[in-house]
Each structure stands twice: as structure tokens, then as C-alpha cells.
C-alpha atoms as a PDB file:
ATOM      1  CA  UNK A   1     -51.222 -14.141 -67.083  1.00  0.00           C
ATOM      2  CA  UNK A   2     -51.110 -10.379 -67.020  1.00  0.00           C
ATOM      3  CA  UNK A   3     -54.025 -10.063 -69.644  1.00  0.00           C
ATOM      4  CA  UNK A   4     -57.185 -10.466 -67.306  1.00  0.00           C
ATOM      5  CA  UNK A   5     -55.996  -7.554 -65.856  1.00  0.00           C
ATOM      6  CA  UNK A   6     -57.419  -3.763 -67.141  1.00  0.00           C
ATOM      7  CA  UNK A   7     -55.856  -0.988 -67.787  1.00  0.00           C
ATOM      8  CA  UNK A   8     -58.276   0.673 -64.933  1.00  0.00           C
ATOM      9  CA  UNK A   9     -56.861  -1.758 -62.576  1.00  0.00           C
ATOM     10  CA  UNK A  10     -53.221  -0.762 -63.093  1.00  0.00           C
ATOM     11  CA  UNK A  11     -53.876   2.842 -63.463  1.00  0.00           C
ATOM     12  CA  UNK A  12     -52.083   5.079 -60.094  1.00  0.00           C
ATOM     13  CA  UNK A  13     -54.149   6.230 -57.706  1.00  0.00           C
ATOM     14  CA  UNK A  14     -54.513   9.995 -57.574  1.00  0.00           C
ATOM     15  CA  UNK A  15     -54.340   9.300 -53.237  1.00  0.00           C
ATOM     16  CA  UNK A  16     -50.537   7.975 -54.325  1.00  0.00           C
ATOM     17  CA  UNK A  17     -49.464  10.702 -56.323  1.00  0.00           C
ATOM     18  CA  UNK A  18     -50.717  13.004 -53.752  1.00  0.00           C
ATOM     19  CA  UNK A  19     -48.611  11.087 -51.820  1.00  0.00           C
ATOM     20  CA  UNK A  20     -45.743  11.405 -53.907  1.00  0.00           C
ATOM     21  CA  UNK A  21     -46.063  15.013 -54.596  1.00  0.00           C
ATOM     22  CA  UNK A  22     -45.853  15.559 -50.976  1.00  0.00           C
ATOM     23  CA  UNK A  23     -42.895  13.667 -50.325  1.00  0.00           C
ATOM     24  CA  UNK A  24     -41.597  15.548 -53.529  1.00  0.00           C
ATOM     25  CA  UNK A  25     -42.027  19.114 -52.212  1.00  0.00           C
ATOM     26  CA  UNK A  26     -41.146  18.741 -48.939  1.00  0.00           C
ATOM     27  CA  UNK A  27     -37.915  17.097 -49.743  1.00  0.00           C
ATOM     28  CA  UNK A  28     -37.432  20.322 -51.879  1.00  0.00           C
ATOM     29  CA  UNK A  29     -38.070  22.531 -48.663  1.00  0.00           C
ATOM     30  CA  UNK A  30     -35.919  20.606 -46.742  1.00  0.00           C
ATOM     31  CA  UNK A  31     -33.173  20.717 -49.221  1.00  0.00           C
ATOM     32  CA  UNK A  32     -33.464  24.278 -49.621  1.00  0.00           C
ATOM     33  CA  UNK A  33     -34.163  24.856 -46.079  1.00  0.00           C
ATOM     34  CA  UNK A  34     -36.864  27.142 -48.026  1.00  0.00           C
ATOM     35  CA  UNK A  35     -39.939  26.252 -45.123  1.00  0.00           C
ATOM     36  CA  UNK A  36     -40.295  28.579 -42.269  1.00  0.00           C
ATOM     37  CA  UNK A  37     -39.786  25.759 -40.004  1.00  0.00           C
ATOM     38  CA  UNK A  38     -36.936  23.251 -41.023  1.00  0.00           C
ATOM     39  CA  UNK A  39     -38.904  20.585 -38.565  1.00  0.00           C
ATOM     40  CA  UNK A  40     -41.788  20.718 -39.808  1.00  0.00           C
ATOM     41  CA  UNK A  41     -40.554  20.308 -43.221  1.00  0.00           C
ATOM     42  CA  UNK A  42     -38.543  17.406 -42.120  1.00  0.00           C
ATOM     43  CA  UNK A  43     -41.746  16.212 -40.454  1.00  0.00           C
ATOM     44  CA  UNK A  44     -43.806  15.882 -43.746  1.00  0.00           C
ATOM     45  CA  UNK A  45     -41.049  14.805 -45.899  1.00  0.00           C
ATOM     46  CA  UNK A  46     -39.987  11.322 -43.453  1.00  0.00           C
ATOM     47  CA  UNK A  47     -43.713  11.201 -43.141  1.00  0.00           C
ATOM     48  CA  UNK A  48     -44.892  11.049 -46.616  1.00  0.00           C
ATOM     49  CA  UNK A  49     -41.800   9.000 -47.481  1.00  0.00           C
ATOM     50  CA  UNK A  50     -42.232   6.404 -45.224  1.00  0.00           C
ATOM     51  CA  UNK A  51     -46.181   5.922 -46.394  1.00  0.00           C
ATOM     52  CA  UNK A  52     -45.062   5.818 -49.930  1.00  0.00           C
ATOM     53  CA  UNK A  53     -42.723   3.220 -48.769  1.00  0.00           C
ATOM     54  CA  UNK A  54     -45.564   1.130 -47.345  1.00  0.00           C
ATOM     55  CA  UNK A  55     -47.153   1.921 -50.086  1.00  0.00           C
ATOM     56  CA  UNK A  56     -44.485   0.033 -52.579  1.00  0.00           C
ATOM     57  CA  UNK A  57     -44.317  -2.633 -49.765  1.00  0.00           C
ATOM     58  CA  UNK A  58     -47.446  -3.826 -50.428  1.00  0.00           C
ATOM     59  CA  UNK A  59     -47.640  -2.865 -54.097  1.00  0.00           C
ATOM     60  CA  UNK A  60     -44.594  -5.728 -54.147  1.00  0.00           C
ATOM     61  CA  UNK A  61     -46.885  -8.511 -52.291  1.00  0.00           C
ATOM     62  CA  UNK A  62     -49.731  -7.318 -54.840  1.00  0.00           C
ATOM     63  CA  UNK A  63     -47.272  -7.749 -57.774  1.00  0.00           C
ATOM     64  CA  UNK A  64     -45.513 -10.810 -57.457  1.00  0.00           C
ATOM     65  CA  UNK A  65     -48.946 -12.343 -55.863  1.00  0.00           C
ATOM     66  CA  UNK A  66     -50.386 -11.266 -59.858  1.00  0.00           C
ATOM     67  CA  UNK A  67     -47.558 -12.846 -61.918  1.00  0.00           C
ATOM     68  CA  UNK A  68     -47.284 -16.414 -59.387  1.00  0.00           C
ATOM     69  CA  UNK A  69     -51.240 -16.472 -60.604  1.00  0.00           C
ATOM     70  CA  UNK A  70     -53.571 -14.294 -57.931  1.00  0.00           C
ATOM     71  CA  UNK A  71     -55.555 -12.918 -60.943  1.00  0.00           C
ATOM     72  CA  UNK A  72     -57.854 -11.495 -58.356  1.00  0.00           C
ATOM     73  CA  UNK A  73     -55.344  -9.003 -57.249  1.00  0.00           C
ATOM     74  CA  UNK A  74     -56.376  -6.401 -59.909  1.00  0.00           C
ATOM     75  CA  UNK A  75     -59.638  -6.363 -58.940  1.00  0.00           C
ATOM     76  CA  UNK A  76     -59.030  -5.641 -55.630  1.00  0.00           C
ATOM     77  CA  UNK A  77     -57.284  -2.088 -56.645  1.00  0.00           C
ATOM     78  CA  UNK A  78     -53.658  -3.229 -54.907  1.00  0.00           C
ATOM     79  CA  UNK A  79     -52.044  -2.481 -58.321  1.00  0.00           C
ATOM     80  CA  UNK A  80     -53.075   1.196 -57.978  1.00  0.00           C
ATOM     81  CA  UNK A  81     -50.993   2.263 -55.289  1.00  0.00           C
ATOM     82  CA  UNK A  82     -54.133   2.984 -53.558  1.00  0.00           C
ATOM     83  CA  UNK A  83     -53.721   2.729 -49.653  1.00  0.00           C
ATOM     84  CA  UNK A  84     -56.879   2.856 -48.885  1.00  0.00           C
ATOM     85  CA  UNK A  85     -57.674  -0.066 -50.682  1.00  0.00           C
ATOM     86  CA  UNK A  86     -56.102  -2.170 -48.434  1.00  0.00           C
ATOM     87  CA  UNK A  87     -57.962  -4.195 -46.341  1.00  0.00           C
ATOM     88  CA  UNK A  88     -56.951  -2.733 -42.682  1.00  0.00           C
ATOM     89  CA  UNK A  89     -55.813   0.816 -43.687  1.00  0.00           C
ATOM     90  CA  UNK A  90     -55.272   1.490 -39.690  1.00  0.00           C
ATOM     91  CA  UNK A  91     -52.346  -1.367 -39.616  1.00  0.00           C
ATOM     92  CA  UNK A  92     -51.279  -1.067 -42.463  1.00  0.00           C
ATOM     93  CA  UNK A  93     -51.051   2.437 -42.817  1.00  0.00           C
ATOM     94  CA  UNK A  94     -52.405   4.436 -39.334  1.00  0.00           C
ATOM     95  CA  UNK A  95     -50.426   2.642 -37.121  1.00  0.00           C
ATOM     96  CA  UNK A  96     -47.220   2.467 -38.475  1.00  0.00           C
ATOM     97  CA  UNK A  97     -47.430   6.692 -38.797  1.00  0.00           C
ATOM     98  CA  UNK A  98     -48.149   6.224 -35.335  1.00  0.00           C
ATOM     99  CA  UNK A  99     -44.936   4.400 -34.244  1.00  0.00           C
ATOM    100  CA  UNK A 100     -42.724   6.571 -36.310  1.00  0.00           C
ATOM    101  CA  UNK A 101     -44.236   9.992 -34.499  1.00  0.00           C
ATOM    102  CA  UNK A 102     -43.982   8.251 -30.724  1.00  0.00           C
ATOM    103  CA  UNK A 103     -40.780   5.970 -31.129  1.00  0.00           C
ATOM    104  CA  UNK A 104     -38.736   6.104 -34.174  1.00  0.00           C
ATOM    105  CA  UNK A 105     -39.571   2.784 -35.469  1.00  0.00           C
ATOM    106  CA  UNK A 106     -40.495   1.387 -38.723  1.00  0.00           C
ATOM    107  CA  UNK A 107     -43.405  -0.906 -38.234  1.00  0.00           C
ATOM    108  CA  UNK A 108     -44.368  -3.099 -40.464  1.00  0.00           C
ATOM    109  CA  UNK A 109     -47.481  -3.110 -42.093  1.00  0.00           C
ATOM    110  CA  UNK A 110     -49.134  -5.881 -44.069  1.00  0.00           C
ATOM    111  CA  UNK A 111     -52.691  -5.834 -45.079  1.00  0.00           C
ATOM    112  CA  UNK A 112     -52.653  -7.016 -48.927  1.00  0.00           C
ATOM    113  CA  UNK A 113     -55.254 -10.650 -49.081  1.00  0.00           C
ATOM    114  CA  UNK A 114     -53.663 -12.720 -51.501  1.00  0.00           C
ATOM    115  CA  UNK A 115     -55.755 -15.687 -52.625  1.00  0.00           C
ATOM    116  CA  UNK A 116     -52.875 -18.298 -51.865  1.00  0.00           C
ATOM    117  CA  UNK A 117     -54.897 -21.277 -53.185  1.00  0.00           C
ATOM    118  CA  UNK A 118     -54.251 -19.860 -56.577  1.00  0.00           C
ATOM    119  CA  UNK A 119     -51.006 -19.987 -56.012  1.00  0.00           C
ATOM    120  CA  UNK A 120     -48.956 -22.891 -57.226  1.00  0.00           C
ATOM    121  CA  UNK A 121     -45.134 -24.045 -55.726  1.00  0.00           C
ATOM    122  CA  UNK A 122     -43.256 -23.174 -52.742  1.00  0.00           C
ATOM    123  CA  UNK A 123     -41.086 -20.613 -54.108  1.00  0.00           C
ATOM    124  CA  UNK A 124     -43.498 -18.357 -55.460  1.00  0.00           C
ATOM    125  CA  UNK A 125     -45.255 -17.741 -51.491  1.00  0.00           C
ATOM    126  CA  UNK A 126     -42.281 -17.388 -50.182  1.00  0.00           C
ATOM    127  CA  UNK A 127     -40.944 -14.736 -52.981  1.00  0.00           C
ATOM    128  CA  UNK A 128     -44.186 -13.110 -52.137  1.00  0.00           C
ATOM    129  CA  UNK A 129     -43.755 -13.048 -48.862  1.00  0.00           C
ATOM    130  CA  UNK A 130     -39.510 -11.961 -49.558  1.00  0.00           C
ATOM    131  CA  UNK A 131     -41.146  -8.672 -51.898  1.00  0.00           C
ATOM    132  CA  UNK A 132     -42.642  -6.649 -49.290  1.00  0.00           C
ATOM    133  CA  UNK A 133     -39.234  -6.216 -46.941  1.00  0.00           C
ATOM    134  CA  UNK A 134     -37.402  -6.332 -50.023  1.00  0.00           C
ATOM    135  CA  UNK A 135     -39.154  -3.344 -51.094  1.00  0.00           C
ATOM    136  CA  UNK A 136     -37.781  -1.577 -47.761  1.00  0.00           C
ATOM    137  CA  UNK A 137     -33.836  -3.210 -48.113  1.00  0.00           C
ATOM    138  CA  UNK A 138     -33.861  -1.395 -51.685  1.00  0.00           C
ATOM    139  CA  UNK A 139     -35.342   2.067 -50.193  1.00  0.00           C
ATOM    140  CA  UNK A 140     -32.681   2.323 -47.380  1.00  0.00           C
ATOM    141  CA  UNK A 141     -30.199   1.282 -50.434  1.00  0.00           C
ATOM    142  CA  UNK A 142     -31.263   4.286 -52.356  1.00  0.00           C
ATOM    143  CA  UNK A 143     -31.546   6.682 -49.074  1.00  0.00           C
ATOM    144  CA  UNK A 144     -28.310   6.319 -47.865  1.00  0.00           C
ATOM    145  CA  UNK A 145     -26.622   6.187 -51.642  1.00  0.00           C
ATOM    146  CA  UNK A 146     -24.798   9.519 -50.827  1.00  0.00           C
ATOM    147  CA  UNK A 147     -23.777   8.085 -47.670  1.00  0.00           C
ATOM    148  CA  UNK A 148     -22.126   4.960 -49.071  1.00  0.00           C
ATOM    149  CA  UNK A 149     -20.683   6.217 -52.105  1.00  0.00           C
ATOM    150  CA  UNK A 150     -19.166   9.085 -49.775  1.00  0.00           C
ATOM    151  CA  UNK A 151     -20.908  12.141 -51.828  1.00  0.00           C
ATOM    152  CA  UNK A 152     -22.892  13.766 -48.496  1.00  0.00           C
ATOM    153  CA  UNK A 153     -20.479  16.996 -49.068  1.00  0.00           C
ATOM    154  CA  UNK A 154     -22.753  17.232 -52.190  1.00  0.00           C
ATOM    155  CA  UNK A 155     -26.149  17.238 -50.012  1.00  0.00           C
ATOM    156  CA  UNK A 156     -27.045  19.629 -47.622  1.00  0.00           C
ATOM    157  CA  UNK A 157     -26.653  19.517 -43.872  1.00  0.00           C
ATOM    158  CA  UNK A 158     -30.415  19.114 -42.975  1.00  0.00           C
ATOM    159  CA  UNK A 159     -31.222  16.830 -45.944  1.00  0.00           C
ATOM    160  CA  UNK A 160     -28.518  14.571 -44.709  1.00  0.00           C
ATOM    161  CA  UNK A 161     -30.230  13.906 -41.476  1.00  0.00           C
ATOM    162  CA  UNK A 162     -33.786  13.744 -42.982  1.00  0.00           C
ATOM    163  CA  UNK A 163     -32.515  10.555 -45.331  1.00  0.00           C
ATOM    164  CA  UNK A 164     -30.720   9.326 -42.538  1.00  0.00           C
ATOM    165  CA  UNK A 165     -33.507   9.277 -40.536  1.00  0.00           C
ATOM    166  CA  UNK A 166     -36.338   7.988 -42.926  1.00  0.00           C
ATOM    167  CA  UNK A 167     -33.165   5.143 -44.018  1.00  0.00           C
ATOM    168  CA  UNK A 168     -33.327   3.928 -40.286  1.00  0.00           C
ATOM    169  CA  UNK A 169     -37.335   3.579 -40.466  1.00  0.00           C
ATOM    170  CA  UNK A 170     -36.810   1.175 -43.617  1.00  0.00           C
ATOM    171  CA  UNK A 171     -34.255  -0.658 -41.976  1.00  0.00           C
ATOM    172  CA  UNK A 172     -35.696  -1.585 -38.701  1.00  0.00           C
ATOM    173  CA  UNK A 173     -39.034  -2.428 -40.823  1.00  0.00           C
ATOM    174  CA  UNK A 174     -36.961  -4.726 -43.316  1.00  0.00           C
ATOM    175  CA  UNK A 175     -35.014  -6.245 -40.003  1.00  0.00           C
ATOM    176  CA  UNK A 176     -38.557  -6.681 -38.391  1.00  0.00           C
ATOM    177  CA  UNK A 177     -40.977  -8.311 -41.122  1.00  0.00           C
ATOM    178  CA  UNK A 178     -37.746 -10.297 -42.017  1.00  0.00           C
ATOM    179  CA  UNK A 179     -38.193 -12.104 -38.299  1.00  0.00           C
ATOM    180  CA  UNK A 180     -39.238 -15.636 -38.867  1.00  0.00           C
ATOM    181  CA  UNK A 181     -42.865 -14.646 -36.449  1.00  0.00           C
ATOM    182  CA  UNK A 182     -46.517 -15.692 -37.068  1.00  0.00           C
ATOM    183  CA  UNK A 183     -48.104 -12.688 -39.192  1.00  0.00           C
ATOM    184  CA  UNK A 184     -44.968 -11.115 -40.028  1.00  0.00           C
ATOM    185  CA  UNK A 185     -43.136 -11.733 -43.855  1.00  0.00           C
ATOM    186  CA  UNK A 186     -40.432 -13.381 -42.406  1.00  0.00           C
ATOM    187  CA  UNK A 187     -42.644 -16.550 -41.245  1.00  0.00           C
ATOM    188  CA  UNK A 188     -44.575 -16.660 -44.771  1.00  0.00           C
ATOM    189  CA  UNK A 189     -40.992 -16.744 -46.159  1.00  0.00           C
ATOM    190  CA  UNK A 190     -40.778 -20.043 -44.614  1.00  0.00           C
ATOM    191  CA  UNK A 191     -44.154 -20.900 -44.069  1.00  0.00           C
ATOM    192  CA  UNK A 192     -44.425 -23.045 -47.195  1.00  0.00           C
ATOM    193  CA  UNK A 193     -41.492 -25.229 -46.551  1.00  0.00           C
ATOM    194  CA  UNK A 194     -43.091 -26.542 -42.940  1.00  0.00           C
ATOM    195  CA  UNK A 195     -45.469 -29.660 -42.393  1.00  0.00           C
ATOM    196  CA  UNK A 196     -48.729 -29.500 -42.483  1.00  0.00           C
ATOM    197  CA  UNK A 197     -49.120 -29.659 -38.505  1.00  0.00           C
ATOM    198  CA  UNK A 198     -46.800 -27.205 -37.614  1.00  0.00           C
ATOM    199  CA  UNK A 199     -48.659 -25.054 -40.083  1.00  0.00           C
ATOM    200  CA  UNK A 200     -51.595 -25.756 -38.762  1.00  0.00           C
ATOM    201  CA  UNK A 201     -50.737 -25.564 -35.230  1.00  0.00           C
ATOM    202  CA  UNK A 202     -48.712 -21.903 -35.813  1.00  0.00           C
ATOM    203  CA  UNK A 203     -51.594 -20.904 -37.850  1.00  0.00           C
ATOM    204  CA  UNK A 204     -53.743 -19.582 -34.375  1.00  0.00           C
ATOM    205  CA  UNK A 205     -50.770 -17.534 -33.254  1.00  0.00           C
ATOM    206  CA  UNK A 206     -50.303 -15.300 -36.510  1.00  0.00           C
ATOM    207  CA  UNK A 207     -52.795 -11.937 -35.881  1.00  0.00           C
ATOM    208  CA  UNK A 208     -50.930 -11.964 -32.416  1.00  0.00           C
ATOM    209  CA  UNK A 209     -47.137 -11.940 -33.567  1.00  0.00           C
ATOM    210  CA  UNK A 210     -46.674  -8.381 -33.961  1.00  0.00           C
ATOM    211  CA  UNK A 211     -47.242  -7.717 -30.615  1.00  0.00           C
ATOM    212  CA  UNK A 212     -45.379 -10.216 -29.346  1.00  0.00           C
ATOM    213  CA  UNK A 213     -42.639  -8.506 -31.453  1.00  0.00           C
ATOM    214  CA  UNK A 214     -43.199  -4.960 -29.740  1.00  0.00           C
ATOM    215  CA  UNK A 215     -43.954  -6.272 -26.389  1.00  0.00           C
ATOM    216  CA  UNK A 216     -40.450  -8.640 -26.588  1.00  0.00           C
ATOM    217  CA  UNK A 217     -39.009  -5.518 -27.390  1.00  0.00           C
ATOM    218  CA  UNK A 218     -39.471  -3.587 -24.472  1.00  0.00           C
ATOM    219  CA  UNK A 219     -37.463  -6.003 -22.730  1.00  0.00           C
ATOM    220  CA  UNK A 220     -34.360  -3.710 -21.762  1.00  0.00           C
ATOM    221  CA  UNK A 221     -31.864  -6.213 -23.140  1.00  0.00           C
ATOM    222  CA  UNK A 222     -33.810  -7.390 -26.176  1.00  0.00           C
ATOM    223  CA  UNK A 223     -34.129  -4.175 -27.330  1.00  0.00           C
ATOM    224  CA  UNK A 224     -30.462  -2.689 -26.790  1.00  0.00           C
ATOM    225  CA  UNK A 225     -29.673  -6.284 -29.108  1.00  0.00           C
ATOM    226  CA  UNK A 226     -32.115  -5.303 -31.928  1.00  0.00           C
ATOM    227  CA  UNK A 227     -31.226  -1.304 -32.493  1.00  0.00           C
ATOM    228  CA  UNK A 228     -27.359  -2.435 -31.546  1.00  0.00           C
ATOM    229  CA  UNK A 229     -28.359  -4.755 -35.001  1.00  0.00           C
ATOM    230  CA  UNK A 230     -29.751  -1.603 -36.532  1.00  0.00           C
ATOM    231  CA  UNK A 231     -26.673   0.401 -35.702  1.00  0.00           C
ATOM    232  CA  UNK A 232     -24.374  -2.222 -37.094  1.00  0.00           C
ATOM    233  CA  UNK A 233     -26.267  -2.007 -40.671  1.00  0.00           C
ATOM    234  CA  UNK A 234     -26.332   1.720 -40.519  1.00  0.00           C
ATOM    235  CA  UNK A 235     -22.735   2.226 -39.900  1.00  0.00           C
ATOM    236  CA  UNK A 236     -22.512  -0.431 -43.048  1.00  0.00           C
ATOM    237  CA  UNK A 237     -24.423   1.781 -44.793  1.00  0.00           C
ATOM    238  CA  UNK A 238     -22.176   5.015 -44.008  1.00  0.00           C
ATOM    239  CA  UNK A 239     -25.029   6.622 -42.259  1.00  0.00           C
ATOM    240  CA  UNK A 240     -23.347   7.855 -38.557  1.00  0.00           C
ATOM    241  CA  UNK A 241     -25.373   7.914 -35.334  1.00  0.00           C
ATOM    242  CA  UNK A 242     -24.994  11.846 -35.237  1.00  0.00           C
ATOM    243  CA  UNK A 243     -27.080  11.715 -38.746  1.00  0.00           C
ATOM    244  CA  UNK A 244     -29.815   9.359 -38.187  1.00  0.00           C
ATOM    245  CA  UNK A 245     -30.051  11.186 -34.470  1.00  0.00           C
ATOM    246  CA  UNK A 246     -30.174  14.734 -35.681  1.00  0.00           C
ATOM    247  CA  UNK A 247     -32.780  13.749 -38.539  1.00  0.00           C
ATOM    248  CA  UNK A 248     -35.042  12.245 -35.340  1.00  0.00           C
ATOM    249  CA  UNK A 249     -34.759  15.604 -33.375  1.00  0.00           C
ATOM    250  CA  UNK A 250     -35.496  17.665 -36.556  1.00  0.00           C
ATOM    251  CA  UNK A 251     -38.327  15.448 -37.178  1.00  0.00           C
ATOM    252  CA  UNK A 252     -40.250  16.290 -33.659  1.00  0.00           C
ATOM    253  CA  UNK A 253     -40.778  19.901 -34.689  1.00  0.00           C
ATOM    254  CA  UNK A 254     -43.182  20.487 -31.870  1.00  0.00           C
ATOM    255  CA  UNK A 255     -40.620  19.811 -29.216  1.00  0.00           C
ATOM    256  CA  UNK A 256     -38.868  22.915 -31.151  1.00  0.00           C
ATOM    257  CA  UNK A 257     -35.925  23.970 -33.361  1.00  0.00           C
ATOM    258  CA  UNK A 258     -32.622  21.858 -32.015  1.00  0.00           C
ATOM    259  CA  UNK A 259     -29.630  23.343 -31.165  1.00  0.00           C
ATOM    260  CA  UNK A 260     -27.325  21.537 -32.800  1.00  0.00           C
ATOM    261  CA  UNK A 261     -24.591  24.511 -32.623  1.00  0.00           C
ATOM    262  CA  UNK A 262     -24.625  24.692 -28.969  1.00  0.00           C
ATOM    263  CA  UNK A 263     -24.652  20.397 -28.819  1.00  0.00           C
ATOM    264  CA  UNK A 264     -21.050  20.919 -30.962  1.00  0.00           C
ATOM    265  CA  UNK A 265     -19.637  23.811 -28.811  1.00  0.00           C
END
């Protein structure tokens, strides 16, 4: 099934490992505490990490799209790693950088077209659907590894709070697209298994379900529920709320250096 698809079509975007390299060096600086300015060097290192996240979010979709029979998805560059081949670079890309500067939040993004009506059987949409957030459950995994294998006396002070704090982004993104909402992952999980009429009667709601999301979650109650459910997994994960918060200060550099010295006297 593979075979219609060229090498060119597989072949990593140069805009990815730019990307990567990014994410690569700045982890360096953080873990050396080498940059002038720790922040900033936390800055670019959750930054580029959470966009190369997105990145293998929808390189997942792409992917498992290709082998339940989407051909077409080679041709459309998704296999490259490319982000700016997706069709709305601004949500799936743009916007969620956005959220993470102003909020702390992991957005999720979602702009890979997959040609369903290729697609044959239930269980192959909704794995395709289930690969994107999937994608983000395994990140967080590997982020906090030092946390739940208790080997953070092995990795720096500042490092610690810079995974912490790019492992909360992928959870509340995994908890988020997992929600079973019109336009997020979590509803084409399920999608296939509905009637035809609720399908069809859904099927007007979906480019409006993310914000629905966001604006339910400004409701005071709502959203104490949701980051008390982000907590919870964190804390399951080893990661402490003095980690994940420290790794959010450090990451606003232009509010200036914390003082986490004077916090603990």
C-alpha cells in the first residue's frame, strides 16, 4: 500500500529539522545553564518542543491515514514533517504557540485532510483519529521518564522544570483532543460508530467545538475540574506542582529572572 508513495514524499523537511535542531540546542543551554538568560533558553526549548510535538501529532494522523489506504497523503507533503504543509498552519501551528505564551495550555491543533472515503472499516478512522493524542500521551511519557523512574537527582535543577513544564502542555493537549467534541480527535474516535443522523446532524457543529472547549473553560468551576484532572495525572507521573510551576515562570523570561531562592527562604 506503501509503494505509490516516493521517496521525495517521505523525505524530512529541512523546516523540521530546523525545528529539531532548535529544540536540540536549547535543551543543551538549558541543561548547562550555558545561555546568558536561563528564561529565555527555557523559552525556546518548551517552544520548539511543543511545535515538534504538533508536528508528530499530525505526522501520526498522516501515517496511519497512509497505511488504512489515504494514498493521497504523500502527495500532500504530511509525511515530511513539514508544518507548513498543513492546510491551516495558523491553527494548527500559530495558535497553539499562542496559547502556550498567554496561558500555559496545550491546544490542540488538527489541520491534516484525510480523504476518509478511501478509507475502509470503523476501526481504522477511529485509530486515526486515537494517533494524533496518542502522539502527545507518549511525549509526556518520555518527558517526565526521570520523574517516574525517580532519577531527577541525575538532571539538573532548571532542566527539571523545563520538562515538567513542556510534559504539562502534552498532557492537557492529550486530555483535550481526547474530549468526545465536534472537531476535536476525541469525537472522530467515536464518530464512526454513530448513526447516520446523528452524524449528520453533529456534522454543522464541528469547526465550532474548540471554542466551545475554551469558552466552557473559563467557567470558574469547569476549569478548577479540568487542571484539578491535569494535576491528578501529573502527580501520577511524579512531576510535583513546584516543577511544572517553576518551569512556567522560567518560561516567561520577559517578566524576568525568578527568585526562586527568596520563594524557599
Amino acid at each position: 500500500m506503501t509503494t505509490a508513495i516516493s521517496r521525495r514524499d517521505r523525505r524530512i523537511s529541512p523546516v523540521f529539522l530546523g525545528l529539531f535542531a532548535i529544540m536540540v540546542v536549547s535543551a543543551w543551554a538549558v541543561w548547562t545553564e550555558y545561555s546568558a538568560s536561563p528564561g529565555f533558553a527555557v523559552f525556546l526549548f518548551v517552544v520548539s518542543g511543543w511545535v515538534v510535538s504538533l508536528c508528530l501529532h499530525e505526522y501520526a494522523h498522516a501515517r496511519t491515514a497512509l497505511h488504512g489506504g489515504d494514498l493521497s497523503i504523500g502527495a500532500k507533503g504530511y509525511l515530511t514533517l513539514n508544518p507548513l504543509k498543513y492546510t491551516h498552519v495558523a491553527l494548527s501551528i500559530v495558535l497553539p504557540v499562542i496559547f502556550v505564551i498567554m496561558g500555559g495550555i496545550g491546544l490542540p491543533g488538527g489541520a491534516v485532510f484525510i480523504e476518509r472515503h478511501r478509507i475502509q472499516g470503523r476501526w481504522k478512522h477511529s485509530v486515526i483519529s486515537a494517533a494524533g493524542p496518542l502522539t502527545n500521551v507518549l511525549f509526556a511519557a518520555a518527558l517526565t521518564a526521570p520523574f517516574w523512574l525517580g532519577a531527577t537527582d541525575q538532571v539538573p535543577e532548571l532542566f527539571r522544570y523545563a520538562l515538567a513544564f513542556l510534559a504539562l502542555l502534552q498532557v492537557t493537549a492529550a486530555i483535550l483532543n481526547f474530549l468526545p467534541v465536534p472537531g476535536l480527535d476525541g469525537y472522530g474516535v467515536i464518530e464512526p460508530w454513530l448513526s447516520y443522523r446523528i452524524r449528520r446532524q453533529v456534522e454543522p457543529y464541528a469547526p465550532f467545538g474548540l471554542l466551545a472547549v475554551f469558552g466552557i473553560l473559563w467557567i470558574p468551576e469547569v476549569n478548577q475540574a479540568f487542571f484539578n484532572a491535569v494535576d491528578a495525572l501529573m502527580r501520577a507521573l511524579g512531576v510535583t506542582e513546584w516543577d511544572t510551576y517553576w518551569g512556567q515562570e522560567f518560561f516567561r523570561f520577559w517578566q524576568g529572572e525568578p527568585d526562586i531562592a527568596g520563594f524557599r527562604s
